[in-house]
Protein backbone atom coordinates (compact mmCIF):
# COMPACT_ATOMS: atom_id res chain seq x y z
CA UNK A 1 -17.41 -70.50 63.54
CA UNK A 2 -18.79 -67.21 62.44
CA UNK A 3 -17.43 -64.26 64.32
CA UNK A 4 -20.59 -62.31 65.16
CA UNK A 5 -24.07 -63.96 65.97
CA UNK A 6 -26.83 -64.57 63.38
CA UNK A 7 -29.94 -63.56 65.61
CA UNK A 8 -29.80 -62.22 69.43
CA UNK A 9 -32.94 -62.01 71.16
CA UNK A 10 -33.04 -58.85 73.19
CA UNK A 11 -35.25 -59.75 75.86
CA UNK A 12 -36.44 -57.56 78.85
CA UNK A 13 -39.38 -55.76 80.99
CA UNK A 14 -40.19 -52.58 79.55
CA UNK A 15 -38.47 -49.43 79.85
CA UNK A 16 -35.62 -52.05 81.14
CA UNK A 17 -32.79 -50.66 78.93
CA UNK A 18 -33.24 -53.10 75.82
CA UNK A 19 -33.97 -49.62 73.19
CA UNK A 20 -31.14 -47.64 74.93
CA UNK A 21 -28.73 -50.66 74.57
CA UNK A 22 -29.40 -50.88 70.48
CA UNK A 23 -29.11 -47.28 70.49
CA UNK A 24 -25.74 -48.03 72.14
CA UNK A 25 -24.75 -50.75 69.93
CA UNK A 26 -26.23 -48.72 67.05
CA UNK A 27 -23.36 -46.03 67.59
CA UNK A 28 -20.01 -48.49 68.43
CA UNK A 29 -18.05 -48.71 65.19
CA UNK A 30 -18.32 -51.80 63.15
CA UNK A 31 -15.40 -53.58 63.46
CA UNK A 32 -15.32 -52.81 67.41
CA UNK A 33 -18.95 -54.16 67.40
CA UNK A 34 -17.43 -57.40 65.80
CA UNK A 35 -14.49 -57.94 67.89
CA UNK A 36 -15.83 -56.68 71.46
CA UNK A 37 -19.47 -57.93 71.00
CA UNK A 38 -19.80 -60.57 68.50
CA UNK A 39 -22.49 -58.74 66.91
CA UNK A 40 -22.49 -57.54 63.16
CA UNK A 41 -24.38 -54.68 61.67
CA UNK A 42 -27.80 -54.87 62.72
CA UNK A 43 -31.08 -55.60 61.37
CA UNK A 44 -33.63 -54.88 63.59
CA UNK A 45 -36.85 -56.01 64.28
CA UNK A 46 -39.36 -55.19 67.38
CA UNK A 47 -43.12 -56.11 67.75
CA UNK A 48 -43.54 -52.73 69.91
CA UNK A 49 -44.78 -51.17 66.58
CA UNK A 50 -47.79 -53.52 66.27
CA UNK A 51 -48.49 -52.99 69.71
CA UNK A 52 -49.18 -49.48 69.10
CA UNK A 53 -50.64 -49.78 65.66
CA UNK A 54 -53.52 -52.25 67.25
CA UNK A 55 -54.01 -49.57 69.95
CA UNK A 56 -54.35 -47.22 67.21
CA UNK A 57 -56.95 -48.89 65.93
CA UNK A 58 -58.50 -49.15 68.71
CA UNK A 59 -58.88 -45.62 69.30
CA UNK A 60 -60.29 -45.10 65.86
CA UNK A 61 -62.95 -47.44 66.03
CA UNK A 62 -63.66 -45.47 69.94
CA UNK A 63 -64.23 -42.23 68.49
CA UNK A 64 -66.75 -44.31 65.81
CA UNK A 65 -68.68 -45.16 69.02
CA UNK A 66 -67.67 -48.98 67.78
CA UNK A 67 -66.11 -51.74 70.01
CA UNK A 68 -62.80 -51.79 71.09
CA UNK A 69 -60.83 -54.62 69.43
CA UNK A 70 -57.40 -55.68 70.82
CA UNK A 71 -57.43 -53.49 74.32
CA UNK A 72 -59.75 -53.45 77.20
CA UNK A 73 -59.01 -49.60 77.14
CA UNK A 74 -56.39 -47.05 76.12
CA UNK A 75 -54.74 -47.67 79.32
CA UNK A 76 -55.57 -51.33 79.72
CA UNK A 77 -53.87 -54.72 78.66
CA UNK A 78 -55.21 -56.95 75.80
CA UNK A 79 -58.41 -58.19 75.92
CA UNK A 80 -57.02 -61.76 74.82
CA UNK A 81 -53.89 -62.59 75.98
CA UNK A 82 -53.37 -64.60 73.13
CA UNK A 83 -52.61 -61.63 71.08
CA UNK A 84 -48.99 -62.08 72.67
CA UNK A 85 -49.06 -65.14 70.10
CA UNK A 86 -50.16 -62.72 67.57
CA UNK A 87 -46.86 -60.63 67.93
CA UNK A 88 -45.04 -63.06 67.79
CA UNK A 89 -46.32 -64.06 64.39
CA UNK A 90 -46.41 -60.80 62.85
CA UNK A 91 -42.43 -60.89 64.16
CA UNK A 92 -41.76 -64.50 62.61
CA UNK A 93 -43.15 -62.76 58.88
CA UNK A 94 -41.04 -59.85 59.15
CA UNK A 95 -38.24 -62.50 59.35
CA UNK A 96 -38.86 -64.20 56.69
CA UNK A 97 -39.67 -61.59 54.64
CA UNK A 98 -36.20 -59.94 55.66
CA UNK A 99 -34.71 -63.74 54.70
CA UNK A 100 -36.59 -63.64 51.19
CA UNK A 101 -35.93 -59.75 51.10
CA UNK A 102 -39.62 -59.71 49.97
CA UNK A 103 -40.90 -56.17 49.11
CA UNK A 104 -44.92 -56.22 49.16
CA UNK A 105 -46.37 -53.83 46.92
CA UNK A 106 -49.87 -52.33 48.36
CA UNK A 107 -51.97 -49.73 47.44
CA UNK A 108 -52.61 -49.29 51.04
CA UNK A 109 -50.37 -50.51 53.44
CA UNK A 110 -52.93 -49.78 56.34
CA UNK A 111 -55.28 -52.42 54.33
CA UNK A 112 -51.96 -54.51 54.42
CA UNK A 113 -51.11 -54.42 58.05
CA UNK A 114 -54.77 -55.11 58.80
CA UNK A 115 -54.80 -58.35 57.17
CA UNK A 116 -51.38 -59.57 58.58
CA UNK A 117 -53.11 -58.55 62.35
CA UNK A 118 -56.11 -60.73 61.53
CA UNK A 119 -54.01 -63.70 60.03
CA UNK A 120 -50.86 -63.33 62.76
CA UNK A 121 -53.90 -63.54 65.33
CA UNK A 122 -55.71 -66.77 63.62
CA UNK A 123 -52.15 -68.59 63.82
CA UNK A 124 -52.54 -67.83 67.31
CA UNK A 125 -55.36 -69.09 67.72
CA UNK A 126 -57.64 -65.63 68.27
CA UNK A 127 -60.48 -65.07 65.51
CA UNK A 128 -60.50 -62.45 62.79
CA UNK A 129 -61.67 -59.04 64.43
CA UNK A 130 -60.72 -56.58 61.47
CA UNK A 131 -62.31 -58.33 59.03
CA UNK A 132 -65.64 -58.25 60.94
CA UNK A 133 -65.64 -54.43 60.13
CA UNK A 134 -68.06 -53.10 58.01
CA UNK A 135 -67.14 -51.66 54.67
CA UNK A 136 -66.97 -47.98 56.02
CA UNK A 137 -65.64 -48.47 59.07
CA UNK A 138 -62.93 -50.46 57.74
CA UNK A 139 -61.81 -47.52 55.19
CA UNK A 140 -62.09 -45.14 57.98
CA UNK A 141 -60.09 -46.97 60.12
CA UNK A 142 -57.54 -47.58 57.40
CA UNK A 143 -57.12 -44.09 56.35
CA UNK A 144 -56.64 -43.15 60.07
CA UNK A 145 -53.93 -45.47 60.20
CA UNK A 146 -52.28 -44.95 56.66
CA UNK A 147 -49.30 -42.77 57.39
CA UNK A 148 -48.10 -44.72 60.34
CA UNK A 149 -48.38 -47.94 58.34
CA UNK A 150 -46.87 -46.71 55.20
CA UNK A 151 -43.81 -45.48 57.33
CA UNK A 152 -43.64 -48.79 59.30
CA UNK A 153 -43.36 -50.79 55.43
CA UNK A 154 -41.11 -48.50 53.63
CA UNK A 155 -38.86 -48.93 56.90
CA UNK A 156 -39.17 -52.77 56.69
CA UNK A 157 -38.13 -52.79 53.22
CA UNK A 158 -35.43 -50.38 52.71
CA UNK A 159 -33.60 -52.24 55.82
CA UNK A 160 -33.40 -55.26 53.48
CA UNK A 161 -29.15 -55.72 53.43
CA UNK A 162 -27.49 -56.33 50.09
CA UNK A 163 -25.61 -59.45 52.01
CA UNK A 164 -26.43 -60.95 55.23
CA UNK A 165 -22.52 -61.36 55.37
CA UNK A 166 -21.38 -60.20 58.64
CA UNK A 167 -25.14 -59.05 59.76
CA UNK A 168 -26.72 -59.76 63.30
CA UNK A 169 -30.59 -59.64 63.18
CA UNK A 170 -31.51 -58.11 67.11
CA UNK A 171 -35.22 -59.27 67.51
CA UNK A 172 -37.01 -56.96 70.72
CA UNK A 173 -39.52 -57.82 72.78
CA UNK A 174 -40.69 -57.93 76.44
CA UNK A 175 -43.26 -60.81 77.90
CA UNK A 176 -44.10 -60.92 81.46
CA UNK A 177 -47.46 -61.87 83.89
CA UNK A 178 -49.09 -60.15 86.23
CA UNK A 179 -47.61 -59.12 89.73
CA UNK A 180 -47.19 -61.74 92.28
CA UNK A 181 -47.49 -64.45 89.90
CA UNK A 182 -46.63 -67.90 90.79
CA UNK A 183 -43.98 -69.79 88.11
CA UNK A 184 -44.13 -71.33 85.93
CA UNK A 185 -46.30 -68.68 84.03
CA UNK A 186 -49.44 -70.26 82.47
CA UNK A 187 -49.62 -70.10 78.15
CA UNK A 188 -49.71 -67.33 76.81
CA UNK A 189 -48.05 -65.52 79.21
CA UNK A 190 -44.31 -64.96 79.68
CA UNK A 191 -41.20 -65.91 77.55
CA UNK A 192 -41.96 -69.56 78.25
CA UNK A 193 -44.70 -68.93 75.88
CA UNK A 194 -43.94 -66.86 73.13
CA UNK A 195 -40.11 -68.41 73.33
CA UNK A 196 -41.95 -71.70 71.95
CA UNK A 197 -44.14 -69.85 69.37
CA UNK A 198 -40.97 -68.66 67.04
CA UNK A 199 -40.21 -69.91 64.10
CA UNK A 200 -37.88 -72.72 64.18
CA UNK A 201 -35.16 -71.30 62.46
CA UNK A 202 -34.87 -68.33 64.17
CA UNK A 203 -34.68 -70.65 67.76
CA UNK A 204 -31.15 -72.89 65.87
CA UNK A 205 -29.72 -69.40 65.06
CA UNK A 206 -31.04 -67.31 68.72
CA UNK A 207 -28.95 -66.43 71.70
CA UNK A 208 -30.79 -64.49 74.49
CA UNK A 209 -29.08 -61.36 75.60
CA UNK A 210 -31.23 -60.50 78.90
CA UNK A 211 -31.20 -57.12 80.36
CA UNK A 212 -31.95 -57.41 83.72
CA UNK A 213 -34.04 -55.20 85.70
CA UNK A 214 -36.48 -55.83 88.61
CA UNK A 215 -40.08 -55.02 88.02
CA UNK A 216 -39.98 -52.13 90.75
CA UNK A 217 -37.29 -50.59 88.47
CA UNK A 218 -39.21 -51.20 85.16
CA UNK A 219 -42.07 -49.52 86.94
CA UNK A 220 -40.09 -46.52 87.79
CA UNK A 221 -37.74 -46.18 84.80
CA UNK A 222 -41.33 -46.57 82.62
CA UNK A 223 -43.04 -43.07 84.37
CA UNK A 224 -39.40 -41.50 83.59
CA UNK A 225 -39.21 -42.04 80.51
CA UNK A 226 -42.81 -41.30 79.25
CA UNK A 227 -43.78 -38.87 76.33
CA UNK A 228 -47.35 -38.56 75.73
CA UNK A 229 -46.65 -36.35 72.84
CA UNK A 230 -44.81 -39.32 70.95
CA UNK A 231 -46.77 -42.34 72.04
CA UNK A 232 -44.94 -44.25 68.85
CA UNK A 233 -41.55 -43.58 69.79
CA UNK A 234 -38.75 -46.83 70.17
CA UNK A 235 -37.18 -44.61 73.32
CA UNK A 236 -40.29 -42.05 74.91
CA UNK A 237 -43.63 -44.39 74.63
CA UNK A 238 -45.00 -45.30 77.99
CA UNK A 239 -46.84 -48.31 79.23
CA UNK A 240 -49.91 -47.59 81.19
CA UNK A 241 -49.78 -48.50 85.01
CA UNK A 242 -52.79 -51.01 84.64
CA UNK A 243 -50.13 -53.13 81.84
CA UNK A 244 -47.08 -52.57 83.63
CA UNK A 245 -48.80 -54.46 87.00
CA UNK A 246 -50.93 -57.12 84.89
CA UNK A 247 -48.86 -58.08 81.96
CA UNK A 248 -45.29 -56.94 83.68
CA UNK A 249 -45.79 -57.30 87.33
CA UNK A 250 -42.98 -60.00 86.75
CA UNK A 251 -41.24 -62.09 83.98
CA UNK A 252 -40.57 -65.62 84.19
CA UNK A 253 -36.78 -65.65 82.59
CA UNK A 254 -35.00 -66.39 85.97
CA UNK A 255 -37.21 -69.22 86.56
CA UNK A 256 -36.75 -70.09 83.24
CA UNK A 257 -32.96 -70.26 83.38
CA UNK A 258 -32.90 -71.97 86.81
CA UNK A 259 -35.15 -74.88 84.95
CA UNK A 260 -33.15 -75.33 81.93
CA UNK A 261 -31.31 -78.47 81.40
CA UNK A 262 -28.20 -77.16 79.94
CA UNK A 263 -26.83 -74.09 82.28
CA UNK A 264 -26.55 -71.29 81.23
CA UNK A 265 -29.15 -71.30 78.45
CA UNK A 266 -33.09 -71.36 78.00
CA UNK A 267 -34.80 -74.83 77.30
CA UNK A 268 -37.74 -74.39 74.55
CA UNK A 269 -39.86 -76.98 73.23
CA UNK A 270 -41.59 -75.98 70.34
CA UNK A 271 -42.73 -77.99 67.19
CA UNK A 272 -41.16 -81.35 68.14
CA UNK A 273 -37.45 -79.90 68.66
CA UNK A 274 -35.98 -79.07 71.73
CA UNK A 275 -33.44 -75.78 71.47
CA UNK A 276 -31.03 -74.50 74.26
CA UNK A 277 -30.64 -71.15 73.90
CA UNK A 278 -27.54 -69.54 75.42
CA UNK A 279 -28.92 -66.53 78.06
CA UNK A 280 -26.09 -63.65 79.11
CA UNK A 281 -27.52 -60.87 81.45
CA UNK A 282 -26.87 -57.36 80.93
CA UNK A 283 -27.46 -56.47 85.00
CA UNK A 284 -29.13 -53.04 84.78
CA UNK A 285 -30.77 -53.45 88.16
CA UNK A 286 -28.83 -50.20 88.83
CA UNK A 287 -29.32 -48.01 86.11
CA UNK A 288 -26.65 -47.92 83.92
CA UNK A 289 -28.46 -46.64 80.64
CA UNK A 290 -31.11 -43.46 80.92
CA UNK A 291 -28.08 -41.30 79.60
CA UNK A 292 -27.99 -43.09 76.23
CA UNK A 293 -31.34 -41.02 75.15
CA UNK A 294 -29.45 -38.20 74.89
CA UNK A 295 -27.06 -36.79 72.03
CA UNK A 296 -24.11 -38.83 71.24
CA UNK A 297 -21.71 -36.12 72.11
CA UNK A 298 -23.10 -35.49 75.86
CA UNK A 299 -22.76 -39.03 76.72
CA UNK A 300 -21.13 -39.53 80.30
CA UNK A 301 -17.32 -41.41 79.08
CA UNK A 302 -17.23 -43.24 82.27
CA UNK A 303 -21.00 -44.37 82.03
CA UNK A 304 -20.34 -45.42 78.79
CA UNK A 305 -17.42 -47.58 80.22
CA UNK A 306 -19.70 -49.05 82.54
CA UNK A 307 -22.37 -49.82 79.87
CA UNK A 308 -19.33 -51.28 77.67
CA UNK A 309 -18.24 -53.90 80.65
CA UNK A 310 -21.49 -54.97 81.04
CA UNK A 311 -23.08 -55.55 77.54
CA UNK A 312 -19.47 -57.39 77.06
CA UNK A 313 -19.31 -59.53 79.96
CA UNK A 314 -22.79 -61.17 78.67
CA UNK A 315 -21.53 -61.53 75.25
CA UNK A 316 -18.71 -62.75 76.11
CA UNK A 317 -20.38 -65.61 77.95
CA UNK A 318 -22.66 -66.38 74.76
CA UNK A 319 -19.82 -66.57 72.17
CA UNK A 320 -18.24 -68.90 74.66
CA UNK A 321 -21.48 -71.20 74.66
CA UNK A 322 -21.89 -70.90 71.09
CA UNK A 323 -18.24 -71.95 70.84
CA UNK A 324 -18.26 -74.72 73.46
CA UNK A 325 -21.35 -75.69 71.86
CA UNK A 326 -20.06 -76.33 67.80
CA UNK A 327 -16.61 -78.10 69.78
């Protein structure tokens, strides 16, 4: 059995903890990574960025006086809630492309991401919207977006790894449903949901590391850490209040867990296969990780103790699954 896991899923409300803990795990030295965490060097992906390059658009086509696309507002959730399906298929094709190492060559790579939106959305079963566009509008749109989009690429390709040897791939994201809701969560809402909607291959190789916050402390940790001055930022973006309540009132992973047939893990059904994947929980219900947004060298040596414990003790508990599980 490998040492380190292929692929964890780092799963969470926002403003939970998840970008300060691969910031953290970003900075532990390789071989402690390995030995303490069972996690390898990482490749990263995160469907964040096409959540802010589709409100990007958005505001583009607003100041055209056109139709909003993908958002009810700037400040309110998707107009489709399908379009969580459509994240999770733009995620799935960065995988494989990081599998294949495939480097796309485009002339624009706004004109590129554009496309992938429309056909990551049609897999999910939400019409073509950018392709409706009008000739103009679509190369003013595309321009507007060009320097975030050729930034996003040349990041996706030069993270290609010579060898996958020894390499953890830490897929981000955060699902929820409105406040109040009632479990299970109805499709397409929640982890339930998009869980099922990965590709296959990344469900054999997936644990789940969870970090756990309540939705109260998403809320507040979400205002705290808000820059409006760098809405595209891993660490300072904010989620407007109207999201946080509708599409992150609550998430449906403790329900989830309690419902699984194997303990300890996440039951998903997808494509005729049933997968259990192993869940540890990273409790950051008491906030254990604001500090890790700051330098390196003015972190807190007892909170980073703390942090250490706790991002162990849920590893811990998957390489044990993973272990009991090949026996």
């Amino acid at each position: 059995m490998s040492e380190t896991f292929d692929i964890v899923l780092l799963l969470a409300l926002p403003a939970s903890g998840k970008s300060e803990v691969r910031r953290f795990l970003a900075n532990v030295e390789p071989e402690r990574l390995k030995k303490e965490f069972h996690i390898g060097a990482n490749l990263q992906l995160d469907d964040f960025p096409y959540v802010h390059m589709m409100r990007r658009a958005d505001d583009e086509l607003g100041k055209l006086g056109r139709p909003r696309l993908f958002f009810k507002a700037g400040d309110r959730p998707f107009q489709d809630t399908k379009d969580w399906g459509t994240l999770i298929h733009l995620l799935n094709e960065d995988y494989r492309d990081l599998m294949a190492k495939n480097v796309v060559t485009a002339d624009s790579a706004a004109d590129l991401l554009m496309h992938r939106i429309d056909k990551a959305g049609e897999r999910a079963k939400v019409a073509p919207r950018l392709a409706k566009l009008d000739k103009d509008t679509w190369t003013i749109v595309s321009a507007a977006l060009e320097k975030e989009a050729r930034a996003m690429l040349d990041e996706k390709h030069a993270a290609y790894p010579a060898s996958f040897e020894g390499k953890t791939i830490v897929i981000e994201a955060a699902r929820g449903g409105p406040d109040k809701s009632s479990f299970p969560l109805a499709d397409p809402l929640g982890y339930q949901y998009s869980l099922r909607e990965l590709d296959p291959e990344i469900l054999r190789k997936a644990v789940i590391l969870y970090v756990w916050v309540t939705p109260e402390e998403s809320r507040r940790k979400n205002t705290a850490r808000t820059n409006p001055d760098d809405p595209g930022s891993i660490l300072h973006h904010g989620v407007p209040m109207d999201v946080m309540l509708n599409d992150y009132g609550c998430d449906d992973m403790d329900y989830l867990e309690k419902n699984s047939e194997v303990p300890g893990a996440i039951t998903v059904n997808a494509q005729g296969h049933k997968f259990h994947l192993p869940i540890g929980r990273f409790d950051n219900r008491v906030d254990k990780t604001s500090f890790l947004r700051v330098e390196k060298k003015d972190w807190d040596p007892k909170m980073v103790a703390d942090v250490t414990a706790g991002i162990k003790g849920a590893t811990d508990k998957l390489y044990s699954m993973m272990a009991a599980a090949k026996k």
